[in-house]
PDB file of N, CA and C in Angstrom:
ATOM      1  N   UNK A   1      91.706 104.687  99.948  1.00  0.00           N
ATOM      2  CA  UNK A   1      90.648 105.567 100.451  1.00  0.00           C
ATOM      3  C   UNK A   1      90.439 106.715  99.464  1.00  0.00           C
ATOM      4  N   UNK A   2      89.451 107.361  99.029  1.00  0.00           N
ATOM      5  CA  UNK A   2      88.500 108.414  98.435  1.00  0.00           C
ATOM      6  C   UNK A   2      89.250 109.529  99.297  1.00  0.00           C
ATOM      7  N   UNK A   3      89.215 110.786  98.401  1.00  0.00           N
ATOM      8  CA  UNK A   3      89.591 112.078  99.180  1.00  0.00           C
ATOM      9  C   UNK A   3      88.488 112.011 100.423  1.00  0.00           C
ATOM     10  N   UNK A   4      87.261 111.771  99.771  1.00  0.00           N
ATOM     11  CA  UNK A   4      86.095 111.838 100.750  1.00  0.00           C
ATOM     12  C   UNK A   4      86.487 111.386 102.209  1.00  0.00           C
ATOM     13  N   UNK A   5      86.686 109.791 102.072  1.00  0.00           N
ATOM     14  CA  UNK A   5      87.410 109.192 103.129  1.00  0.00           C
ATOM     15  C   UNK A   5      87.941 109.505 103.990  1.00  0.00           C
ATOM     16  N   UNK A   6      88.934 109.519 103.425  1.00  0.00           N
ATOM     17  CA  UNK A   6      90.345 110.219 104.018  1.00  0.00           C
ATOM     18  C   UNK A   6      90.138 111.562 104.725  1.00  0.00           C
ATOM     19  N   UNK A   7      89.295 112.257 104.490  1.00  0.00           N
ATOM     20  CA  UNK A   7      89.046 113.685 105.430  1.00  0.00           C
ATOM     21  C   UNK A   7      88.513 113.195 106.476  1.00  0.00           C
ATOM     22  N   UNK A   8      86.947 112.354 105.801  1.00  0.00           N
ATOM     23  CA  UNK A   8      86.116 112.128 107.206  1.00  0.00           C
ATOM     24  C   UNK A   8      87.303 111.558 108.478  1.00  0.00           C
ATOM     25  N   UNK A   9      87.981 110.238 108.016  1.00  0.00           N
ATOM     26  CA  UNK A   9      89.021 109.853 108.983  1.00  0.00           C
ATOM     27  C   UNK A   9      89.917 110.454 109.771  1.00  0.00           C
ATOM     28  N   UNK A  10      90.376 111.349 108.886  1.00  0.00           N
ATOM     29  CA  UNK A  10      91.207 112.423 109.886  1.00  0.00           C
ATOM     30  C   UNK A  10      90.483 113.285 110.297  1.00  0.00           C
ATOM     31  N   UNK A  11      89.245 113.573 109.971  1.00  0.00           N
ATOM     32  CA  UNK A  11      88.882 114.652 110.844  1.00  0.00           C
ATOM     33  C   UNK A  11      87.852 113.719 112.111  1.00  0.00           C
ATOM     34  N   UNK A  12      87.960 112.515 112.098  1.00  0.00           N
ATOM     35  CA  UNK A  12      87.772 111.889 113.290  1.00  0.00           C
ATOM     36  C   UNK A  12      88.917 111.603 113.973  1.00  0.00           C
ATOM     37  N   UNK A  13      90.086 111.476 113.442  1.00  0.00           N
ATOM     38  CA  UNK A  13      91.198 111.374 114.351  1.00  0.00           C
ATOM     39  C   UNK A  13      91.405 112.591 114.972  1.00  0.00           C
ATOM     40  N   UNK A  14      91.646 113.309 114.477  1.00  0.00           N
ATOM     41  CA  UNK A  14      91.806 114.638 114.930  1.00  0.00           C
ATOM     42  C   UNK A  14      91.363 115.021 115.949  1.00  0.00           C
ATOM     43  N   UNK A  15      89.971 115.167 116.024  1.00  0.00           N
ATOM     44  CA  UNK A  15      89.022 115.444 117.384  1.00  0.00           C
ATOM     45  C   UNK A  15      89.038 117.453 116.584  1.00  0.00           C
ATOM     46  N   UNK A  16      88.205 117.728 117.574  1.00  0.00           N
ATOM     47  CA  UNK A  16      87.692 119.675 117.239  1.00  0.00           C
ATOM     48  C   UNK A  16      89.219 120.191 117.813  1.00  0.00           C
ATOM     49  N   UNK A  17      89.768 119.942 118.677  1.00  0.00           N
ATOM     50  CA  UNK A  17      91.015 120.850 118.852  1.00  0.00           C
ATOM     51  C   UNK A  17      91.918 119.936 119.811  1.00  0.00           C
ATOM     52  N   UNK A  18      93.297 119.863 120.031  1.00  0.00           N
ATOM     53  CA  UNK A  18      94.295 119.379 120.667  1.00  0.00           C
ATOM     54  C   UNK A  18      95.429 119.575 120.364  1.00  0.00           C
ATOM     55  N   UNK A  19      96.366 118.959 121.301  1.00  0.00           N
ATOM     56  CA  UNK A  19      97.771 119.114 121.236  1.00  0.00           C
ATOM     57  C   UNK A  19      98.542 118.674 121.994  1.00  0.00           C
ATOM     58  N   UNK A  20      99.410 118.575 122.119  1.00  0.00           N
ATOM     59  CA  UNK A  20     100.747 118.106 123.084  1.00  0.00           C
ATOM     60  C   UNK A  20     102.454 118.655 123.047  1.00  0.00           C
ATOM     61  N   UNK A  21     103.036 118.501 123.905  1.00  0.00           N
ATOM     62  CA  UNK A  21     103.998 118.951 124.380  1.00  0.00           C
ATOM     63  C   UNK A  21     105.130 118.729 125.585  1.00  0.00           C
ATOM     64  N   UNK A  22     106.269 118.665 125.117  1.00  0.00           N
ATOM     65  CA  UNK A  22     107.120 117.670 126.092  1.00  0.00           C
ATOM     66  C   UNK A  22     108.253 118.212 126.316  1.00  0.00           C
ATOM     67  N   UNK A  23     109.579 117.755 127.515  1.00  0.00           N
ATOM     68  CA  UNK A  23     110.899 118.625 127.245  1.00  0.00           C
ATOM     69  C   UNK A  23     111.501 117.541 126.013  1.00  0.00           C
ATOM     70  N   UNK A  24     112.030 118.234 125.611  1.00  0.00           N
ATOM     71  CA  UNK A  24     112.763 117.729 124.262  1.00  0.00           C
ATOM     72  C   UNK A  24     112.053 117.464 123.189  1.00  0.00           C
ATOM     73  N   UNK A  25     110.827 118.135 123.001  1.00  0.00           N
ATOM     74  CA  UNK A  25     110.333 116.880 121.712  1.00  0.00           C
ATOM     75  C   UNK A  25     109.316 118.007 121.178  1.00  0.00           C
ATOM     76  N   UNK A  26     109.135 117.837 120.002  1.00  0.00           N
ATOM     77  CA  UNK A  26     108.487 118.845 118.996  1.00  0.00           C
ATOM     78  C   UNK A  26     106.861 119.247 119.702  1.00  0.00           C
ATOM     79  N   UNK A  27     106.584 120.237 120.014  1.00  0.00           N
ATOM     80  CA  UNK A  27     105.049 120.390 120.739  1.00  0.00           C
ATOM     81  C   UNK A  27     104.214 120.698 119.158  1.00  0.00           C
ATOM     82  N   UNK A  28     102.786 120.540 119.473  1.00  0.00           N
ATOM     83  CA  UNK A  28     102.539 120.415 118.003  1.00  0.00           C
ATOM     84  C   UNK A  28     100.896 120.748 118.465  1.00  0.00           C
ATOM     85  N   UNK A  29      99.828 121.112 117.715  1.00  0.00           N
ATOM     86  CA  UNK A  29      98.615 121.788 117.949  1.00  0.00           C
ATOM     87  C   UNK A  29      98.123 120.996 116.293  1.00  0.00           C
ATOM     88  N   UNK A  30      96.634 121.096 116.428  1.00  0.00           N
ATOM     89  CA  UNK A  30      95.346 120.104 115.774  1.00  0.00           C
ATOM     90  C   UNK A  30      94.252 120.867 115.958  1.00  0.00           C
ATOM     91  N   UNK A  31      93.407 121.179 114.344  1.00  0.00           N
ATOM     92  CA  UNK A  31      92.297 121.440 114.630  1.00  0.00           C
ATOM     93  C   UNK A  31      91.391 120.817 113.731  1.00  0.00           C
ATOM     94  N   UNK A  32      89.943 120.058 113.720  1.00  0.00           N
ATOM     95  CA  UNK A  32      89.515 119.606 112.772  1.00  0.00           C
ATOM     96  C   UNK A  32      89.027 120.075 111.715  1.00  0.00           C
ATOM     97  N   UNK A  33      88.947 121.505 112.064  1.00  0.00           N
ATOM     98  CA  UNK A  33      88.059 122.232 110.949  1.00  0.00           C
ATOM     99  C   UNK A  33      89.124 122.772 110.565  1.00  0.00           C
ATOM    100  N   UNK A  34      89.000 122.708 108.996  1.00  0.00           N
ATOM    101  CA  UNK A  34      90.317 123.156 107.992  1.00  0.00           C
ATOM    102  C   UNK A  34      91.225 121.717 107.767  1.00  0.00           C
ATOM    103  N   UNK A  35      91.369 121.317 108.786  1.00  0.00           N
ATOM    104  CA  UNK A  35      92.801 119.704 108.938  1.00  0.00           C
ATOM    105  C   UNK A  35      93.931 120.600 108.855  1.00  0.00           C
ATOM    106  N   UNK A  36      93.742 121.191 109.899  1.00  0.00           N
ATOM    107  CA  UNK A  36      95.169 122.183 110.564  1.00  0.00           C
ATOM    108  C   UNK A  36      95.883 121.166 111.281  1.00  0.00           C
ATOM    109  N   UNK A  37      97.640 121.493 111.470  1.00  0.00           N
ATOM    110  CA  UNK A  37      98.265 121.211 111.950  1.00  0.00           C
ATOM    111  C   UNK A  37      99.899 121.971 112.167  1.00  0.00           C
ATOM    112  N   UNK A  38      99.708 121.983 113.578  1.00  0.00           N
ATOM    113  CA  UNK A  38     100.966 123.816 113.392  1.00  0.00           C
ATOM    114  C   UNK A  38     101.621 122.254 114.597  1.00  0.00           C
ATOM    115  N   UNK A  39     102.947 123.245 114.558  1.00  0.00           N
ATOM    116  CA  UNK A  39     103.926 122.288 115.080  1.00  0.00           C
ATOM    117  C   UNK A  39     105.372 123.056 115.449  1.00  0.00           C
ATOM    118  N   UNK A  40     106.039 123.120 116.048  1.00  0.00           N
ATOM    119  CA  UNK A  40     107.537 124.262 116.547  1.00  0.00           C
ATOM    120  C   UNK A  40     107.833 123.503 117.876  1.00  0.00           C
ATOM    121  N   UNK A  41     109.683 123.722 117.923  1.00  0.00           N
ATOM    122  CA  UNK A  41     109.855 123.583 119.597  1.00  0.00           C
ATOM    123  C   UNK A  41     109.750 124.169 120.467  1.00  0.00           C
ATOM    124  N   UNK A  42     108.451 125.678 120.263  1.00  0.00           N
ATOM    125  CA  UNK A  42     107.893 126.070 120.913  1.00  0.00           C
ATOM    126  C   UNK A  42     106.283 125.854 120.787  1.00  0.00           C
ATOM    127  N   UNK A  43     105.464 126.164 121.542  1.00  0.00           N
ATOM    128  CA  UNK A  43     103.935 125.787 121.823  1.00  0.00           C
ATOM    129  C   UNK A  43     103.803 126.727 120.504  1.00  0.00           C
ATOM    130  N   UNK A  44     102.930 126.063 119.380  1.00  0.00           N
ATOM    131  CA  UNK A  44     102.974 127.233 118.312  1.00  0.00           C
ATOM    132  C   UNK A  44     101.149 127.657 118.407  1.00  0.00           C
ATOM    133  N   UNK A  45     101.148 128.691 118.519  1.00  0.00           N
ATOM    134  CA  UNK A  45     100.222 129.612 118.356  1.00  0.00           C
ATOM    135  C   UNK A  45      99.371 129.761 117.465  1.00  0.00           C
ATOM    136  N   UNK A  46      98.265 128.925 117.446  1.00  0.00           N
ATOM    137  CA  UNK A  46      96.844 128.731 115.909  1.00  0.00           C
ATOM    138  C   UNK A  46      96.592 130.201 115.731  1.00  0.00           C
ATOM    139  N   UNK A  47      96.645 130.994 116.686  1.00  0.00           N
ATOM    140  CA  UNK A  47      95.480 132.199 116.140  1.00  0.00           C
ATOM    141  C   UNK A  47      96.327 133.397 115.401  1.00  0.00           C
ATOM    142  N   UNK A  48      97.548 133.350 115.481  1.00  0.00           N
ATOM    143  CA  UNK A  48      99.211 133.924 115.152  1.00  0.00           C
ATOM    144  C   UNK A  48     100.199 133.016 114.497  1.00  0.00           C
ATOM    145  N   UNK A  49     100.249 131.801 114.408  1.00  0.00           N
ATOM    146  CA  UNK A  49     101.051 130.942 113.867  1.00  0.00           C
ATOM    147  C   UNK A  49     100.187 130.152 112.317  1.00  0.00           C
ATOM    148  N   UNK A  50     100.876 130.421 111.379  1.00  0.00           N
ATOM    149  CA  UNK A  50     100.484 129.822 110.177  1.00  0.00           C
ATOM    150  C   UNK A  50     100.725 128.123 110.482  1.00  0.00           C
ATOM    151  N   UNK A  51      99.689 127.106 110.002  1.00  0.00           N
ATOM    152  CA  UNK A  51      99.899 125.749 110.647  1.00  0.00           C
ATOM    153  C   UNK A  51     101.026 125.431 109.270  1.00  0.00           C
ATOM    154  N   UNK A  52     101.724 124.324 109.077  1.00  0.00           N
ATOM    155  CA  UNK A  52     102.263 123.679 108.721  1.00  0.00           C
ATOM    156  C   UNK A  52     101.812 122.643 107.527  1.00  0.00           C
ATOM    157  N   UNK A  53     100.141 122.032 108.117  1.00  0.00           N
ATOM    158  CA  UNK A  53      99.699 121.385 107.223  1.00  0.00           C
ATOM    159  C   UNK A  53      98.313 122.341 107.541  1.00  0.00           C
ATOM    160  N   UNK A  54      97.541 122.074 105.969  1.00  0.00           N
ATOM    161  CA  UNK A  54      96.137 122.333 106.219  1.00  0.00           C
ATOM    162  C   UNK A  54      95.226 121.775 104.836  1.00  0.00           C
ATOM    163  N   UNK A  55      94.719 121.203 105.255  1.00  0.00           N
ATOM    164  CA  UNK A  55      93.591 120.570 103.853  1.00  0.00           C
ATOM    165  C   UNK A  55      94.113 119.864 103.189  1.00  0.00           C
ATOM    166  N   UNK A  56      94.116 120.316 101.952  1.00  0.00           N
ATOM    167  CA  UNK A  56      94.554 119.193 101.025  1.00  0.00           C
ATOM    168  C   UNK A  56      95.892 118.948 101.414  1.00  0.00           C
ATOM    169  N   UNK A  57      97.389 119.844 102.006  1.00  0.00           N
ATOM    170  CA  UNK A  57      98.567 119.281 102.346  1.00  0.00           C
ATOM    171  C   UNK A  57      98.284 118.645 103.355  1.00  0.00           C
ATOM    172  N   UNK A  58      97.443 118.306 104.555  1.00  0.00           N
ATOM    173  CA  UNK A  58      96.993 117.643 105.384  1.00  0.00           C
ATOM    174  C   UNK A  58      96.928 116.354 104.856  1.00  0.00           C
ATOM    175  N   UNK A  59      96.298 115.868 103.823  1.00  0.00           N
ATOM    176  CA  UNK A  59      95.642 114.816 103.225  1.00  0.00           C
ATOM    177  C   UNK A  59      96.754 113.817 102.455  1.00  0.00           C
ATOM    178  N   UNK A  60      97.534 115.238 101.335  1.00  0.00           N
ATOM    179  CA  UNK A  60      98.955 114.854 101.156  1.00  0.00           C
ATOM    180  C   UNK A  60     100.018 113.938 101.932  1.00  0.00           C
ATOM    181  N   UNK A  61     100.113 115.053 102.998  1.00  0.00           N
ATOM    182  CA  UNK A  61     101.181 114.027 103.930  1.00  0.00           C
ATOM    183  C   UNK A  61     100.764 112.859 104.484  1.00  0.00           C
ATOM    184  N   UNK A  62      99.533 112.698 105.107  1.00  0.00           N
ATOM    185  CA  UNK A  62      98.658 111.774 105.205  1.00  0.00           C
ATOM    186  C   UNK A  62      98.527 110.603 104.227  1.00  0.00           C
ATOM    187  N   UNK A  63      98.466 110.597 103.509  1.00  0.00           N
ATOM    188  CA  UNK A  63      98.929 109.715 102.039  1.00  0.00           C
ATOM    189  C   UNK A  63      99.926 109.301 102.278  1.00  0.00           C
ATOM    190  N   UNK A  64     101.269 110.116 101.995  1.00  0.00           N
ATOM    191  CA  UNK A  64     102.821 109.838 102.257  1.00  0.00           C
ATOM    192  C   UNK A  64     103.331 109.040 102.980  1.00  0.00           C
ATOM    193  N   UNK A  65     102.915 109.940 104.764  1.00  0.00           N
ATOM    194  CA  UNK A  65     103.325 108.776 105.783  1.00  0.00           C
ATOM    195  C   UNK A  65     102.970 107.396 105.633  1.00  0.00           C
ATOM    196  N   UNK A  66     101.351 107.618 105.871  1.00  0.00           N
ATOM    197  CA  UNK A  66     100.900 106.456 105.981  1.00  0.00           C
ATOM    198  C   UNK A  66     101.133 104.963 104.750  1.00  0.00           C
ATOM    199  N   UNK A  67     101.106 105.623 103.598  1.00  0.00           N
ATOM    200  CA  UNK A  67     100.861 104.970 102.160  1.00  0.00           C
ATOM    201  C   UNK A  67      99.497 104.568 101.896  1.00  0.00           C
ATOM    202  N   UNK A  68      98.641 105.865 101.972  1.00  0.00           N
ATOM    203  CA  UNK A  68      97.251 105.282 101.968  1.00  0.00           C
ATOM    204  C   UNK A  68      97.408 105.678 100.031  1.00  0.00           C
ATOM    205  N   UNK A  69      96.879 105.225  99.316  1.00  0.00           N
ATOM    206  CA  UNK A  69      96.642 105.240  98.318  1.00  0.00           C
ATOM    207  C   UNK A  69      95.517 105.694  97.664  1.00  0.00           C
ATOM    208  N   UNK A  70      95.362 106.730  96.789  1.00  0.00           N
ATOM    209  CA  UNK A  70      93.570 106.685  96.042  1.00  0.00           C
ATOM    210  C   UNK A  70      93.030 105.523  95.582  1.00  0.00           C
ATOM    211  N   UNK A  71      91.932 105.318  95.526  1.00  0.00           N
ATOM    212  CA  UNK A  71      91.459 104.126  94.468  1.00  0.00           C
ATOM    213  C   UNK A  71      91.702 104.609  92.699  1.00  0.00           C
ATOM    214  N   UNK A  72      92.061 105.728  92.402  1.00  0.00           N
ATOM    215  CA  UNK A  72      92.106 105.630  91.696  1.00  0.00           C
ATOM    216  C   UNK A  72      93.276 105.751  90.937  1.00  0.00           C
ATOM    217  N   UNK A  73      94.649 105.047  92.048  1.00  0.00           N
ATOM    218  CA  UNK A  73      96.341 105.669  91.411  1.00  0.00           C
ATOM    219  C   UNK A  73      96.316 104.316  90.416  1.00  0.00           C
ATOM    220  N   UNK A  74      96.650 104.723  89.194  1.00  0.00           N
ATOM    221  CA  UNK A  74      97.134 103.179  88.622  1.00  0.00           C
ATOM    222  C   UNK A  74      97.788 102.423  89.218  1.00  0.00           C
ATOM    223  N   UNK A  75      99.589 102.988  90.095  1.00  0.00           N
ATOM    224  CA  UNK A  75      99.980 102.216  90.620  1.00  0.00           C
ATOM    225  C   UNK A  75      99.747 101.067  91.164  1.00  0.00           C
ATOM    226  N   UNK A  76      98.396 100.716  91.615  1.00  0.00           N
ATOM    227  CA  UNK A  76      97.745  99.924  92.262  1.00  0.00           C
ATOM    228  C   UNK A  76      97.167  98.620  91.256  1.00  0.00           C
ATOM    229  N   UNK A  77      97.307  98.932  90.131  1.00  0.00           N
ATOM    230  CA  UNK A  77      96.446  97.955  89.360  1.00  0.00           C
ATOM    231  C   UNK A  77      97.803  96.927  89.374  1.00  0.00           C
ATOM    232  N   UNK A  78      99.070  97.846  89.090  1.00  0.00           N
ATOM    233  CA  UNK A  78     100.351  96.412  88.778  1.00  0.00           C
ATOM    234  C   UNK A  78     100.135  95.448  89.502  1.00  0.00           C
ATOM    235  N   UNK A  79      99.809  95.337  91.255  1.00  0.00           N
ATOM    236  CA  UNK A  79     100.094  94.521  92.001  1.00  0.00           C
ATOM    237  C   UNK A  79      98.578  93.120  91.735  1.00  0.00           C
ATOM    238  N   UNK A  80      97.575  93.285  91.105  1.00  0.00           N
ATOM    239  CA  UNK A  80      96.894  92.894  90.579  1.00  0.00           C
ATOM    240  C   UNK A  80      97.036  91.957  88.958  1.00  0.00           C
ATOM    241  N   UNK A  81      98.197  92.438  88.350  1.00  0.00           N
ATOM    242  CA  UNK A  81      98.227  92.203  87.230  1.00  0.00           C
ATOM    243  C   UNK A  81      97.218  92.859  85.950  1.00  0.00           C
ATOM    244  N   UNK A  82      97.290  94.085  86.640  1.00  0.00           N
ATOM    245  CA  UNK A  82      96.553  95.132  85.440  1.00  0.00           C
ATOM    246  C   UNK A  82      97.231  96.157  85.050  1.00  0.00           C
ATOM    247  N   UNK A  83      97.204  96.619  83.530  1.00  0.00           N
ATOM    248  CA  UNK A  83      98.338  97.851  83.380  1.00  0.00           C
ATOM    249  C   UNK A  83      99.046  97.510  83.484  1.00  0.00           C
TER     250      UNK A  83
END
């Protein structure tokens, strides 16, 4: 996927704002504008809490987890037999 891509997608996954929260388990907050993502084992606070991911580290980790790849990493040509 294109940086292009890859935003539009997450910022359709995302949705304009959400979050969740559980006993035992990391509560975590989402916003689409920017590709915020704040996260604590407490309810963390967007308007007071610096997020965790935002934009391009959004996109980053997004890459990482997933293994989405640019079209344009060489890595990609080996499995082809190019480079």
């Amino acid at each position: 996927m294109t940086d292009a891509e890859l935003t539009e997608a997450l910022r359709y996954e995302i949705g304009e704002f959400g979050g969740g929260s559980g006993p035992d388990t990391v509560d975590y907050a989402y916003q689409k504008s920017g590709l915020k993502i704040w996260g604590g084992w407490k309810w963390p606070n967007p308007h007071t809490t610096k997020p965790l991911f935002q934009g391009t580290a959004t996109m980053a980790e997004a890459r990482r987890l997933f293994g989405i790849r640019k079209p344009s990493d060489d890595r990609q040509l080996s499995l082809f037999g190019g480079m």
